[in-house]
C-alpha atoms as a PDB file:
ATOM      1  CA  UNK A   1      12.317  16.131  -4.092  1.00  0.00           C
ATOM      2  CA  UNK A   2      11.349  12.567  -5.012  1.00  0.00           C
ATOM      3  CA  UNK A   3      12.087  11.429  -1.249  1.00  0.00           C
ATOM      4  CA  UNK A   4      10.029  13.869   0.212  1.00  0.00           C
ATOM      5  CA  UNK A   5       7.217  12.673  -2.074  1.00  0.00           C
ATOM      6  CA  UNK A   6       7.595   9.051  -1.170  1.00  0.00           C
ATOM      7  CA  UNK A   7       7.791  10.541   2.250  1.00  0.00           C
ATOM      8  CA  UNK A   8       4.405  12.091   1.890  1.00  0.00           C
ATOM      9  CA  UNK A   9       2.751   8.909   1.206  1.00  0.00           C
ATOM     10  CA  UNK A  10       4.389   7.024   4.565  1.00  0.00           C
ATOM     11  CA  UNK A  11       1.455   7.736   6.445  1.00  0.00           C
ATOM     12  CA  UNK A  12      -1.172   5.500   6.426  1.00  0.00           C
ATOM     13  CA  UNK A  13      -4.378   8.302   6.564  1.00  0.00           C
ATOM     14  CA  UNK A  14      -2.389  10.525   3.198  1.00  0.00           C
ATOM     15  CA  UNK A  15      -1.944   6.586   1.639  1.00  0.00           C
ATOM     16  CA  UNK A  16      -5.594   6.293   2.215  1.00  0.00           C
ATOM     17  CA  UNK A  17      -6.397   9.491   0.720  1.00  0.00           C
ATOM     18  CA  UNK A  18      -4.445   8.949  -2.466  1.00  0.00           C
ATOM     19  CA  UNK A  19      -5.882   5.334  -2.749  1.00  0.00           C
ATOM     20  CA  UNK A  20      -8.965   6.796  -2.434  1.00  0.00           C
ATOM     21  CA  UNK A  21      -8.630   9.522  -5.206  1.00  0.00           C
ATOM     22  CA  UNK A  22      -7.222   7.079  -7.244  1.00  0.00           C
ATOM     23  CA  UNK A  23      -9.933   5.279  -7.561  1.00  0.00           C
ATOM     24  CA  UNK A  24     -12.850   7.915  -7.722  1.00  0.00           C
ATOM     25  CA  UNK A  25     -10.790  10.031  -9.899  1.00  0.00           C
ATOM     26  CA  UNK A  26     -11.983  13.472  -8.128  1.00  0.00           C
ATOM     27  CA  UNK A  27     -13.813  13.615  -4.168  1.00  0.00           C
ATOM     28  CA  UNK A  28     -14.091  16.370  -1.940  1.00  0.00           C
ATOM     29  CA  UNK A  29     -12.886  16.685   1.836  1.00  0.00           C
ATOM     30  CA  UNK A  30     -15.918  15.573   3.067  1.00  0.00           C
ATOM     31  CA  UNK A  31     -16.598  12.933   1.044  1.00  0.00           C
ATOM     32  CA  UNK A  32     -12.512  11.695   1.259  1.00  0.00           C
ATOM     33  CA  UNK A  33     -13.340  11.672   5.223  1.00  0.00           C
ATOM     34  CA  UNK A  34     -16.059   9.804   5.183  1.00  0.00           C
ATOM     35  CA  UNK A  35     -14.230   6.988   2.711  1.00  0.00           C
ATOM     36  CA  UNK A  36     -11.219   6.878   5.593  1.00  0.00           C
ATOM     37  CA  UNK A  37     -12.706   7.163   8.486  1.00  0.00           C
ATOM     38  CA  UNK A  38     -10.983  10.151   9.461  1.00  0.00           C
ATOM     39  CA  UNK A  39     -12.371  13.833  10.565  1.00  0.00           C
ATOM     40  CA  UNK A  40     -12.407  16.745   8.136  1.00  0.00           C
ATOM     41  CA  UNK A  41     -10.317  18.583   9.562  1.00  0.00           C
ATOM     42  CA  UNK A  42      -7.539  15.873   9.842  1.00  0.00           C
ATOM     43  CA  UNK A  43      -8.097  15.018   5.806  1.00  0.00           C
ATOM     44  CA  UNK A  44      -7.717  18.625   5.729  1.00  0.00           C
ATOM     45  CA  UNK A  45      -4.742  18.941   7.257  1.00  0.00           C
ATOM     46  CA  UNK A  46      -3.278  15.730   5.067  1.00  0.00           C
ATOM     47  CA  UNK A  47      -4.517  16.902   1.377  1.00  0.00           C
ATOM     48  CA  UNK A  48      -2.492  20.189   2.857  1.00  0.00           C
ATOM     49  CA  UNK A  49       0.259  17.862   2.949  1.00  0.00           C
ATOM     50  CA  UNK A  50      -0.292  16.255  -0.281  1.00  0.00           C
ATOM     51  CA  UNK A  51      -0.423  19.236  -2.434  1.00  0.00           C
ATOM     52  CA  UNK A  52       2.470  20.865  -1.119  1.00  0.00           C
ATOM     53  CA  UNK A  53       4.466  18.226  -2.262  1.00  0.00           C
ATOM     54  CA  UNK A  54       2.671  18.326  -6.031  1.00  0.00           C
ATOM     55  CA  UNK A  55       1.044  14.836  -5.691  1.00  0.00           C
ATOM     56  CA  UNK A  56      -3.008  16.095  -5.455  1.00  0.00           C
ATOM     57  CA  UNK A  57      -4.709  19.193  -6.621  1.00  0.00           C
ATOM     58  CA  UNK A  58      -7.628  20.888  -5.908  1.00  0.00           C
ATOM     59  CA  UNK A  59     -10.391  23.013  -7.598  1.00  0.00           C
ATOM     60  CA  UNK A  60     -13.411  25.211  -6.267  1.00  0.00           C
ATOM     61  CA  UNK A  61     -16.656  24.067  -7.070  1.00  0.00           C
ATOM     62  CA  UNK A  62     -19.522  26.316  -6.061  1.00  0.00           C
ATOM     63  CA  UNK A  63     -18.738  26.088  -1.974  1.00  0.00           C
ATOM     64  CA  UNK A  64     -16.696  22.721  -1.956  1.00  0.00           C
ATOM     65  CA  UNK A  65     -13.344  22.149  -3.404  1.00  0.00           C
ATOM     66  CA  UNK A  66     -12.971  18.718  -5.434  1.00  0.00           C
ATOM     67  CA  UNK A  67      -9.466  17.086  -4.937  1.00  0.00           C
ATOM     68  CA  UNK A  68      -7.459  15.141  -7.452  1.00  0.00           C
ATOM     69  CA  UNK A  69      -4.362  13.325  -8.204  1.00  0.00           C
ATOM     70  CA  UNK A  70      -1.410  15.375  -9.852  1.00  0.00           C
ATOM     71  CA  UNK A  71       0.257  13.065 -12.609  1.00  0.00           C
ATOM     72  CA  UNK A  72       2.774  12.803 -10.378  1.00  0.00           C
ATOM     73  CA  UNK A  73       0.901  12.216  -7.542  1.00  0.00           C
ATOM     74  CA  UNK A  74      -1.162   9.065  -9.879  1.00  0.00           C
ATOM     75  CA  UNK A  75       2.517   7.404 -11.041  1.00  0.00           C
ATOM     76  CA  UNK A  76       4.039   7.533  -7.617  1.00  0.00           C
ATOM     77  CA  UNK A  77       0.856   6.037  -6.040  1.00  0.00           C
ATOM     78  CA  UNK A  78       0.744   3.184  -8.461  1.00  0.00           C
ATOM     79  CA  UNK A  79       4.151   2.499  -7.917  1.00  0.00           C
ATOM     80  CA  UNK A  80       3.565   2.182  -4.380  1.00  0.00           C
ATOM     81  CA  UNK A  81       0.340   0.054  -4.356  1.00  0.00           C
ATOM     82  CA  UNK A  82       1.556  -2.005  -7.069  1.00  0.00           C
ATOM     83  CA  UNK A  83       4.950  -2.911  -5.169  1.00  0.00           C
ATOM     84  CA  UNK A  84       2.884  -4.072  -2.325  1.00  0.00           C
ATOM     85  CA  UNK A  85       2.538  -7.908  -2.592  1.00  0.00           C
ATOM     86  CA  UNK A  86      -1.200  -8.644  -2.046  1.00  0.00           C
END
């Protein structure tokens, strides 16, 4: 189970969407596409991804859905970023 979380973050758009909710805490799909660069439908398709493995979250808000790291999903991408020599 812990592989195929690491594995989860090996691409570079699901890294950038993690990164990205790390920082802001809690952004929905459109607003996580904008950040990356990326289409909606392809952040879609990643946060998919990312919460089938436990590592983001997501709850309704009126129309939108507002995504979020899981605890898991916070500690696993701070152990990544942090390993990463700047």
């Amino acid at each position: 189970m812990a592989a195929r979380r690491a594995k989860a973050l090996s691409d570079p758009t699901r890294l950038a969407v993690v990164i990205a909710l790390r920082e802001a805490g809690e952004l929905c799909g459109c607003d996580l596409a904008w950040i990356v660069g990326r289409s909606q439908n392809l952040i879609s398709h990643h946060l998919r991804t990312l919460r089938a493995e436990g590592l983001a979250t997501g709850r309704r808000d009126g129309k939108m859905v507002m995504f979020s790291l899981t605890a898991s999903g916070e500690a696993l991408t701070s152990a990544v970023v942090e390993a990463v020599p700047a």
